[in-house]
PDB file of N, CA and C in Angstrom:
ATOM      1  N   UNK A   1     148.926  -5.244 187.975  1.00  0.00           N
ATOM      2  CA  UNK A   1     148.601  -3.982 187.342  1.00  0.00           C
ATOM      3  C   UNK A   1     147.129  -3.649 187.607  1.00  0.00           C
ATOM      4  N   UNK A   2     146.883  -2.428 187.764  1.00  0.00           N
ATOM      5  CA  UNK A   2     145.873  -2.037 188.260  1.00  0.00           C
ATOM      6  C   UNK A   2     144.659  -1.730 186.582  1.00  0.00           C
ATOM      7  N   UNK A   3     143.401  -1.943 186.944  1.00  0.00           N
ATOM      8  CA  UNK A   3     142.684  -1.461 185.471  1.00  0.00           C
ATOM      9  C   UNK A   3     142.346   0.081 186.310  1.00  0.00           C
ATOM     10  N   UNK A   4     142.070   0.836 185.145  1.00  0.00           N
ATOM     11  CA  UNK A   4     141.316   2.021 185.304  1.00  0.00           C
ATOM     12  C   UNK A   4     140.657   2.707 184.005  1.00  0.00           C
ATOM     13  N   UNK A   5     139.847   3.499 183.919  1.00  0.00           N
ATOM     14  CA  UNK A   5     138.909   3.497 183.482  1.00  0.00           C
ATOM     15  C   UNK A   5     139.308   4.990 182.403  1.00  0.00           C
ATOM     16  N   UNK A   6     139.263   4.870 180.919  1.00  0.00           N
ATOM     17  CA  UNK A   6     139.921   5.926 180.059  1.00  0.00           C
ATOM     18  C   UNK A   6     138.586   6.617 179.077  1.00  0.00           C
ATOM     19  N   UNK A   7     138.286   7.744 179.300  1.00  0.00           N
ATOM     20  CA  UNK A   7     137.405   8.339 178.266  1.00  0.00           C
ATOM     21  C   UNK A   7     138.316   8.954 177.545  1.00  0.00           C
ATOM     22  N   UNK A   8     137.483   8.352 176.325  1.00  0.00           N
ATOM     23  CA  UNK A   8     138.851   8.954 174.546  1.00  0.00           C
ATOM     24  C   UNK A   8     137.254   9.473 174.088  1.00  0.00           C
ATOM     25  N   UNK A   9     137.849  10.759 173.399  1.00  0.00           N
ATOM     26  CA  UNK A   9     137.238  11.153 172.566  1.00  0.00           C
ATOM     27  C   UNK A   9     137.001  11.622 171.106  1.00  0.00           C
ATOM     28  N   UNK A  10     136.755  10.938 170.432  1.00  0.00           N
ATOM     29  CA  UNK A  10     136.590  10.902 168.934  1.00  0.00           C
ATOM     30  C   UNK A  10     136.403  12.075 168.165  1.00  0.00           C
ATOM     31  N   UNK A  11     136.887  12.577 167.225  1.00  0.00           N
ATOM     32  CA  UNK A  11     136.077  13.944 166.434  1.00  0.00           C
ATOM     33  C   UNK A  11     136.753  13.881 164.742  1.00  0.00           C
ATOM     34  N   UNK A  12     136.157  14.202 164.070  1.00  0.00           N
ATOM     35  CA  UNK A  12     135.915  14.530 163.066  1.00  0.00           C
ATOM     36  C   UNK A  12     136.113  16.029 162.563  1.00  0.00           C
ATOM     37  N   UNK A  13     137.360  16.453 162.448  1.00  0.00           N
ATOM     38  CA  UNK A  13     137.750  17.621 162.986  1.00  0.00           C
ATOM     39  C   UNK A  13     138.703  19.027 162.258  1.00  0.00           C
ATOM     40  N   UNK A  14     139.053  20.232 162.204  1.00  0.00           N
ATOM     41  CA  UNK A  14     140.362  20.214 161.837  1.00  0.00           C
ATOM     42  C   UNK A  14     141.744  19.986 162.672  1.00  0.00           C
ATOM     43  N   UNK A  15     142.543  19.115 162.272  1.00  0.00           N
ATOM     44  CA  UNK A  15     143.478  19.092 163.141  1.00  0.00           C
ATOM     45  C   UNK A  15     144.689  19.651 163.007  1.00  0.00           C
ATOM     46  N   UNK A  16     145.730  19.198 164.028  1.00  0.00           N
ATOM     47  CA  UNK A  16     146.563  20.631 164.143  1.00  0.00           C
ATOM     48  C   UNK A  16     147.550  20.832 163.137  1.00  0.00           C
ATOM     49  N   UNK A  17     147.464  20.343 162.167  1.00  0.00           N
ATOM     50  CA  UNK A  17     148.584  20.334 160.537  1.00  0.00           C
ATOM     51  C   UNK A  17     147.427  21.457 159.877  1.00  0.00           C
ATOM     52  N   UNK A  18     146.119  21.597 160.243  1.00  0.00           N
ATOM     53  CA  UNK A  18     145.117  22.648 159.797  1.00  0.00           C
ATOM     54  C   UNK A  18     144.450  22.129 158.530  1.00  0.00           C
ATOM     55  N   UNK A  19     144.429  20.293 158.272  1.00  0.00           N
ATOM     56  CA  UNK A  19     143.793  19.975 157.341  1.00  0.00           C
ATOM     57  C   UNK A  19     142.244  18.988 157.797  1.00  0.00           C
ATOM     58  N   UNK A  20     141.645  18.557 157.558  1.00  0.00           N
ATOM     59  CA  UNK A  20     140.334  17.728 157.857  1.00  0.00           C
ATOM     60  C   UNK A  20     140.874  16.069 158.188  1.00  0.00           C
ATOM     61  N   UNK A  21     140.693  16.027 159.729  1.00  0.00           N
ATOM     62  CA  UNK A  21     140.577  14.807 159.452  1.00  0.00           C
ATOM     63  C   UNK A  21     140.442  14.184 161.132  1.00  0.00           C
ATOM     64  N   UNK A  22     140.884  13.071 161.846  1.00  0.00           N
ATOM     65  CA  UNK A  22     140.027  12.520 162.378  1.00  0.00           C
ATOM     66  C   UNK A  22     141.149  12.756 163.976  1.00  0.00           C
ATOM     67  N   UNK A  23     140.378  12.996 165.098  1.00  0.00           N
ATOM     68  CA  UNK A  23     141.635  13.681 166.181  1.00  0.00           C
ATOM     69  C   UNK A  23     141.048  12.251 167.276  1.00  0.00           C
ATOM     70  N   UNK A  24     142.189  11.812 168.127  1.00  0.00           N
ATOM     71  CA  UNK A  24     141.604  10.515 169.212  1.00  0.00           C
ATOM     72  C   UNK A  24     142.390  11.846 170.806  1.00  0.00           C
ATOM     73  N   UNK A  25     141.754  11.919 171.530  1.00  0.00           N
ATOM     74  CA  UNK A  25     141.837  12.635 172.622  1.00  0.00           C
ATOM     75  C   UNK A  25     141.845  11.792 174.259  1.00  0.00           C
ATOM     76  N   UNK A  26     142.388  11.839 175.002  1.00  0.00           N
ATOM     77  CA  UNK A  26     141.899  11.945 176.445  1.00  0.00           C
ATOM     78  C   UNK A  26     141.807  12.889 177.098  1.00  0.00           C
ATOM     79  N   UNK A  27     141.446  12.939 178.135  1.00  0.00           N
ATOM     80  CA  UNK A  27     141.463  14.272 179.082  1.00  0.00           C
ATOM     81  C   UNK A  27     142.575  15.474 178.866  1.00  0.00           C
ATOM     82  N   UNK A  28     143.716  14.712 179.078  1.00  0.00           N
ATOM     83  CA  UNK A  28     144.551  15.539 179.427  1.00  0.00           C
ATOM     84  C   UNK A  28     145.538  15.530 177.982  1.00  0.00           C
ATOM     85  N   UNK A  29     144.985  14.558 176.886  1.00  0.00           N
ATOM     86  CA  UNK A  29     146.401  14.869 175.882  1.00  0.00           C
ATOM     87  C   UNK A  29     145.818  13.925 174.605  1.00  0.00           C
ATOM     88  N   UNK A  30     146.402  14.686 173.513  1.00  0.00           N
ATOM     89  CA  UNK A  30     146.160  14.367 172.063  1.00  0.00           C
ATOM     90  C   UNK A  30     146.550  13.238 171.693  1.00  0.00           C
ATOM     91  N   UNK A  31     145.742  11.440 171.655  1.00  0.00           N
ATOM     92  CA  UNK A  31     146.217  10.420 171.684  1.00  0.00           C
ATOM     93  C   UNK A  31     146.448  10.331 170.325  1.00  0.00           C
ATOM     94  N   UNK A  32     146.187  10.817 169.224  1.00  0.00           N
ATOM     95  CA  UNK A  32     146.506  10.147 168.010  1.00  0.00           C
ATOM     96  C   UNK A  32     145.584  11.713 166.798  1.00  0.00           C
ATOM     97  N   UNK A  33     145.939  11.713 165.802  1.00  0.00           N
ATOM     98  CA  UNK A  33     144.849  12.389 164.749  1.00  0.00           C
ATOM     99  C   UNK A  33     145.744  11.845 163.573  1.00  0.00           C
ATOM    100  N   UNK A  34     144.842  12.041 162.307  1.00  0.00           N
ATOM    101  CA  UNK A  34     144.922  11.604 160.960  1.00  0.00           C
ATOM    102  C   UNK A  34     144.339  12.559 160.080  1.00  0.00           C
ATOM    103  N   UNK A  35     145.569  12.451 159.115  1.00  0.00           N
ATOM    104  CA  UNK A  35     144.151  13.498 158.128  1.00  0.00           C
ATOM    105  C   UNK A  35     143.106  12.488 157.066  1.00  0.00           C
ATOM    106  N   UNK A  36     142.149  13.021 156.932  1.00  0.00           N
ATOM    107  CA  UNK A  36     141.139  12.474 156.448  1.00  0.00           C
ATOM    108  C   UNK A  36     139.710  13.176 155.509  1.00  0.00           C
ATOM    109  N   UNK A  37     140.232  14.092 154.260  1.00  0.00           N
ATOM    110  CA  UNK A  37     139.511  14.664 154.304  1.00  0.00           C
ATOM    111  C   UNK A  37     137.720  14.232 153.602  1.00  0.00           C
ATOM    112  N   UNK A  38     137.905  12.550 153.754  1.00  0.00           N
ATOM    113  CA  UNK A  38     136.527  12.531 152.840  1.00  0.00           C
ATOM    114  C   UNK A  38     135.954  12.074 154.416  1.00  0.00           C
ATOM    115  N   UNK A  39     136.165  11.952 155.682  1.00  0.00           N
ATOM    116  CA  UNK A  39     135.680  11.520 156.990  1.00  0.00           C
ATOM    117  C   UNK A  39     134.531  12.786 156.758  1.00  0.00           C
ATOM    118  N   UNK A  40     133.563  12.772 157.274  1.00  0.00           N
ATOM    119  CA  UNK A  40     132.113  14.012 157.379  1.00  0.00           C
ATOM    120  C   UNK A  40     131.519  13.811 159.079  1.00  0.00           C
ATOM    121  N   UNK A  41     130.940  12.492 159.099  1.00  0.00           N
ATOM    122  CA  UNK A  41     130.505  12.007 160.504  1.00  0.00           C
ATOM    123  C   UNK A  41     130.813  10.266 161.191  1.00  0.00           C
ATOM    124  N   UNK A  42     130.448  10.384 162.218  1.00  0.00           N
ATOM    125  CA  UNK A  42     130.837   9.113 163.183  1.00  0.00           C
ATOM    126  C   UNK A  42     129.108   8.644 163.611  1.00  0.00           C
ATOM    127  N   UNK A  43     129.641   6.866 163.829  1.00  0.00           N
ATOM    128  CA  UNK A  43     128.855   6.484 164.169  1.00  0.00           C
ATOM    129  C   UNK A  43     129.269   5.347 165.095  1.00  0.00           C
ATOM    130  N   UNK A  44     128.538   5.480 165.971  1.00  0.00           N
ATOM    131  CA  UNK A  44     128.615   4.293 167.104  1.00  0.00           C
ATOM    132  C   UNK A  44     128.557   2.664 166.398  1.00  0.00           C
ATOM    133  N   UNK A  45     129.411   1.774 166.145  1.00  0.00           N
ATOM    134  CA  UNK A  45     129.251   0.287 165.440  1.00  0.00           C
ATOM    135  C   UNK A  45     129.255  -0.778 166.667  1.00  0.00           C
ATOM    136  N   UNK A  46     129.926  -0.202 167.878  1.00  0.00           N
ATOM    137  CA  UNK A  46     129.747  -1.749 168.846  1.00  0.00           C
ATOM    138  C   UNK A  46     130.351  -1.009 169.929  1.00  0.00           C
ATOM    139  N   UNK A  47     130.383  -1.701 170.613  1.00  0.00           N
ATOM    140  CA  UNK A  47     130.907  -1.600 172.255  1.00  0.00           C
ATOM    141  C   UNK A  47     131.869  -0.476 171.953  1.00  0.00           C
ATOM    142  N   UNK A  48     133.190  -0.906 171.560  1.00  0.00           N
ATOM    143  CA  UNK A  48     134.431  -0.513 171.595  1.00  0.00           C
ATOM    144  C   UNK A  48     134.661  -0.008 170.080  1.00  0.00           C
ATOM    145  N   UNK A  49     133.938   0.239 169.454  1.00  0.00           N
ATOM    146  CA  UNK A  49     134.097   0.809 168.131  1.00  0.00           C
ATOM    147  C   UNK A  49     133.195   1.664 167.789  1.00  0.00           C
ATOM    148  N   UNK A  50     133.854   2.802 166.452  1.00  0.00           N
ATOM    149  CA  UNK A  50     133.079   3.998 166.129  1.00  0.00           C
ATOM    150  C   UNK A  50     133.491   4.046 164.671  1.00  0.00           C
ATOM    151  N   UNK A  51     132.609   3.816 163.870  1.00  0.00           N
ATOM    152  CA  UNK A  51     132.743   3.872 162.106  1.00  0.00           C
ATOM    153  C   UNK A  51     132.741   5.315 161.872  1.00  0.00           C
ATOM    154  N   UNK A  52     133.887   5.846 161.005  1.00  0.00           N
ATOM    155  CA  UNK A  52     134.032   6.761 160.289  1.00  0.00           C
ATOM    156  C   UNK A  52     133.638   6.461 159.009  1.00  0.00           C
ATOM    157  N   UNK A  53     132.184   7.597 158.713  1.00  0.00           N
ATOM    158  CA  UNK A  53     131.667   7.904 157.346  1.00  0.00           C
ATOM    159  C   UNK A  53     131.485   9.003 156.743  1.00  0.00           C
ATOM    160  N   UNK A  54     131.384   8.943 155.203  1.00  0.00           N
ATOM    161  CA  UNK A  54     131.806  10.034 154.337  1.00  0.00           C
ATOM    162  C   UNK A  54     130.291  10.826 154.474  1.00  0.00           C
ATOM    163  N   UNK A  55     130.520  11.624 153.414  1.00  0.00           N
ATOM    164  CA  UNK A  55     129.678  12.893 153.645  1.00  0.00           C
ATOM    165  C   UNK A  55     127.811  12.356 153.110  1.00  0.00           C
ATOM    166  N   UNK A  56     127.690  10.800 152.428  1.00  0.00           N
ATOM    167  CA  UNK A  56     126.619  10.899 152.540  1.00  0.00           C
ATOM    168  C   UNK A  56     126.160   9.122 153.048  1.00  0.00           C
ATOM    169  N   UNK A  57     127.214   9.045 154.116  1.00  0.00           N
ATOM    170  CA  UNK A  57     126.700   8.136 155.338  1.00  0.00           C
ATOM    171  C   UNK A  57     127.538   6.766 155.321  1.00  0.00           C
ATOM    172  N   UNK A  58     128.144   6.391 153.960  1.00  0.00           N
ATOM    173  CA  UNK A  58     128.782   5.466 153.865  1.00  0.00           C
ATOM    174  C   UNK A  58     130.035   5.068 154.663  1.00  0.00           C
ATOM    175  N   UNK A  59     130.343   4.110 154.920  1.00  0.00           N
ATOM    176  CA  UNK A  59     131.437   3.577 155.989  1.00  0.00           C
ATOM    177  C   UNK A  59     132.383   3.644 155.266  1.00  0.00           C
ATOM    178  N   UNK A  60     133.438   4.179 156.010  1.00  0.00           N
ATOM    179  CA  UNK A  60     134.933   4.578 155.089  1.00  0.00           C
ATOM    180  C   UNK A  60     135.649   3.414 156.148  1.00  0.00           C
ATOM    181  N   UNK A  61     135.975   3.779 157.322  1.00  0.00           N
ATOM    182  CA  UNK A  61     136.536   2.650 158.282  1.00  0.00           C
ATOM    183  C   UNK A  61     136.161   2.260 159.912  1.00  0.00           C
ATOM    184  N   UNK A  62     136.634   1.230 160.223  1.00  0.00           N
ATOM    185  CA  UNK A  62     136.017   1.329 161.462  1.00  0.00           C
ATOM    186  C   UNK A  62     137.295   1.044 162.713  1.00  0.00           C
ATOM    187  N   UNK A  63     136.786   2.286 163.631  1.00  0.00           N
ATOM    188  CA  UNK A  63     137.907   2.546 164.510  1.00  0.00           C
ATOM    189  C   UNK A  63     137.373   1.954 165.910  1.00  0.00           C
ATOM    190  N   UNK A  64     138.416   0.835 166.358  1.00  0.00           N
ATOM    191  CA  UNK A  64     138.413   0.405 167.279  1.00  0.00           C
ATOM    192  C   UNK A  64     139.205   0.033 168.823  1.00  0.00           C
ATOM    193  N   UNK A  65     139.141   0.019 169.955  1.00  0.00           N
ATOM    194  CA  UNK A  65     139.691   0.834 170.798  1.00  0.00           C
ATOM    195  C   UNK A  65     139.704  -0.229 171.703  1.00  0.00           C
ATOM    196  N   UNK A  66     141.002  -1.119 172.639  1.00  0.00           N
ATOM    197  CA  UNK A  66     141.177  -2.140 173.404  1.00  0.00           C
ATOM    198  C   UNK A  66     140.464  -1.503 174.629  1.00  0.00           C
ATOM    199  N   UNK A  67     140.241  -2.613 175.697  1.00  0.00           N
ATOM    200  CA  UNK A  67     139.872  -2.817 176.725  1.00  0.00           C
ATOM    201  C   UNK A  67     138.738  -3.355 176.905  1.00  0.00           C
ATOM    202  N   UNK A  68     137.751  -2.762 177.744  1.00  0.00           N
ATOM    203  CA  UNK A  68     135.972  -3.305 178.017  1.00  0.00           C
ATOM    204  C   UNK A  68     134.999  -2.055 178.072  1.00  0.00           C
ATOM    205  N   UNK A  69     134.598  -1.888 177.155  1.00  0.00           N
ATOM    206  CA  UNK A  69     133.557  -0.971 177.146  1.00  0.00           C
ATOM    207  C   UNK A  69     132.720  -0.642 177.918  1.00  0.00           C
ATOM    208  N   UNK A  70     132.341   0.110 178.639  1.00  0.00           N
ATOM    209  CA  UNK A  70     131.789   0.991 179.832  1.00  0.00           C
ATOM    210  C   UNK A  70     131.149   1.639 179.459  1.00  0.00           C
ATOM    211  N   UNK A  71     131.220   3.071 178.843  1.00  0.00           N
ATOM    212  CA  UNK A  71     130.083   3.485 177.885  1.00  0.00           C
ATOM    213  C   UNK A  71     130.646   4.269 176.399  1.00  0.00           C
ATOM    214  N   UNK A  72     129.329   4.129 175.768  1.00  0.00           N
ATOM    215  CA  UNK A  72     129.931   4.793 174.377  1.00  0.00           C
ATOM    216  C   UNK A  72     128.868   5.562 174.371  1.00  0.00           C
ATOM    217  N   UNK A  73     129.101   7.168 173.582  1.00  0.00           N
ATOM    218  CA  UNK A  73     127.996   7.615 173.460  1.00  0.00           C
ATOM    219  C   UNK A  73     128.175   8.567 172.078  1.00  0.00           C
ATOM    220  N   UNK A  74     127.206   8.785 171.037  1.00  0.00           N
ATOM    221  CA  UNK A  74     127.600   9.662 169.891  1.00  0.00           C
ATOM    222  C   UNK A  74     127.441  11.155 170.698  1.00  0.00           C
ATOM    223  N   UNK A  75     128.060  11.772 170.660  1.00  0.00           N
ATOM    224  CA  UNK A  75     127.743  13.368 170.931  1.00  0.00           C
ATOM    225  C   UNK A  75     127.080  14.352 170.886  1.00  0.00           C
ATOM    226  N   UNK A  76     127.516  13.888 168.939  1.00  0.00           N
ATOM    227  CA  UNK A  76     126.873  15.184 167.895  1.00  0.00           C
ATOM    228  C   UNK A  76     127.058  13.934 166.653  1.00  0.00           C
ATOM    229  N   UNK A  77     127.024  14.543 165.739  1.00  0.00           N
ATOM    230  CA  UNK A  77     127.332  13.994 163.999  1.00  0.00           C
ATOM    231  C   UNK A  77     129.150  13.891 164.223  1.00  0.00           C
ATOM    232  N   UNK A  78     129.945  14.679 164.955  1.00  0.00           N
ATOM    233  CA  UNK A  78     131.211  14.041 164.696  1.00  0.00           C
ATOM    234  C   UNK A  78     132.102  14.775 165.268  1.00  0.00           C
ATOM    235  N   UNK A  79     131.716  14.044 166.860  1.00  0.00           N
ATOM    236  CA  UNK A  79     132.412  13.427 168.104  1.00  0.00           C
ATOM    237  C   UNK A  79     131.181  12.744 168.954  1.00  0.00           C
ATOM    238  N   UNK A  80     132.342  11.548 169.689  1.00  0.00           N
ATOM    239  CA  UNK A  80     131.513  10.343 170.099  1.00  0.00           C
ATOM    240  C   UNK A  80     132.224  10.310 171.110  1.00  0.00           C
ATOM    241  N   UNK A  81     132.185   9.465 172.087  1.00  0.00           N
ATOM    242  CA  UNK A  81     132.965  10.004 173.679  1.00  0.00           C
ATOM    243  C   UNK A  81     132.938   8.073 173.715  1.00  0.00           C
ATOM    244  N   UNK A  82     133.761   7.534 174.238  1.00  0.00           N
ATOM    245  CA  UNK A  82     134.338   5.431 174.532  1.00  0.00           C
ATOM    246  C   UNK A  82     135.409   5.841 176.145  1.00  0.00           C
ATOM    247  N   UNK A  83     134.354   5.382 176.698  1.00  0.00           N
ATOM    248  CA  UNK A  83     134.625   4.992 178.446  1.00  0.00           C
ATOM    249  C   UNK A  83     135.101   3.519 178.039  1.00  0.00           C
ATOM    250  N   UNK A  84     136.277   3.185 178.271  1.00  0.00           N
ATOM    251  CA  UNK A  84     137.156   1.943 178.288  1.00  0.00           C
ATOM    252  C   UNK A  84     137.643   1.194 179.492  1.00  0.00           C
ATOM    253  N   UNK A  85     137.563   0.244 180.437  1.00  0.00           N
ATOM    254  CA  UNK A  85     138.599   0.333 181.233  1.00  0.00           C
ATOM    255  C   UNK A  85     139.813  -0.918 180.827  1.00  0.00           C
ATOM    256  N   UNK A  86     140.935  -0.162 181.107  1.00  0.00           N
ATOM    257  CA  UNK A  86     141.679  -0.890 180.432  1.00  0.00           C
ATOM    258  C   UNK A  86     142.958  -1.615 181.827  1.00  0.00           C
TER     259      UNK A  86
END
């Protein structure tokens, strides 16, 4: 099996049920969302992980993502971009 290399992108968002909460993306298609409405912003925690926190910074959970980390980068306050290759 071949590895190749996956940018997911994180957000903190409304999603498509039209309530608050947390959307996982690739390029081409909607890998996952949750609703979440006490999520506010993201933060970079490690290689392959991005902590979702509430509205005045505290860690609600931490979302983490298989493969080998390549790059992670915060965006904005809430979306963060995880280059994986898996």
């Amino acid at each position: 099996m071949t590895e190749r290399e996956v940018c997911i992108t994180v957000r903190v968002t409304t999603i498509r049920d039209g309530t608050q909460g947390i959307s996982l993306s690739a390029p081409d298609k909607v890998l996952g969302e949750w609703q979440d409405s006490g999520a506010f912003m993201l933060r970079i925690a490690g290689e392959n992980s991005i902590s979702v926190c509430g509205a005045e910074g505290q860690h609600r959970y931490l979302l983490s993502l298989p493969g080998t980390c390549i790059k992670s980068e915060l965006l904005s306050a809430t979306e963060a971009l995880v280059i994986i290759r898996i």
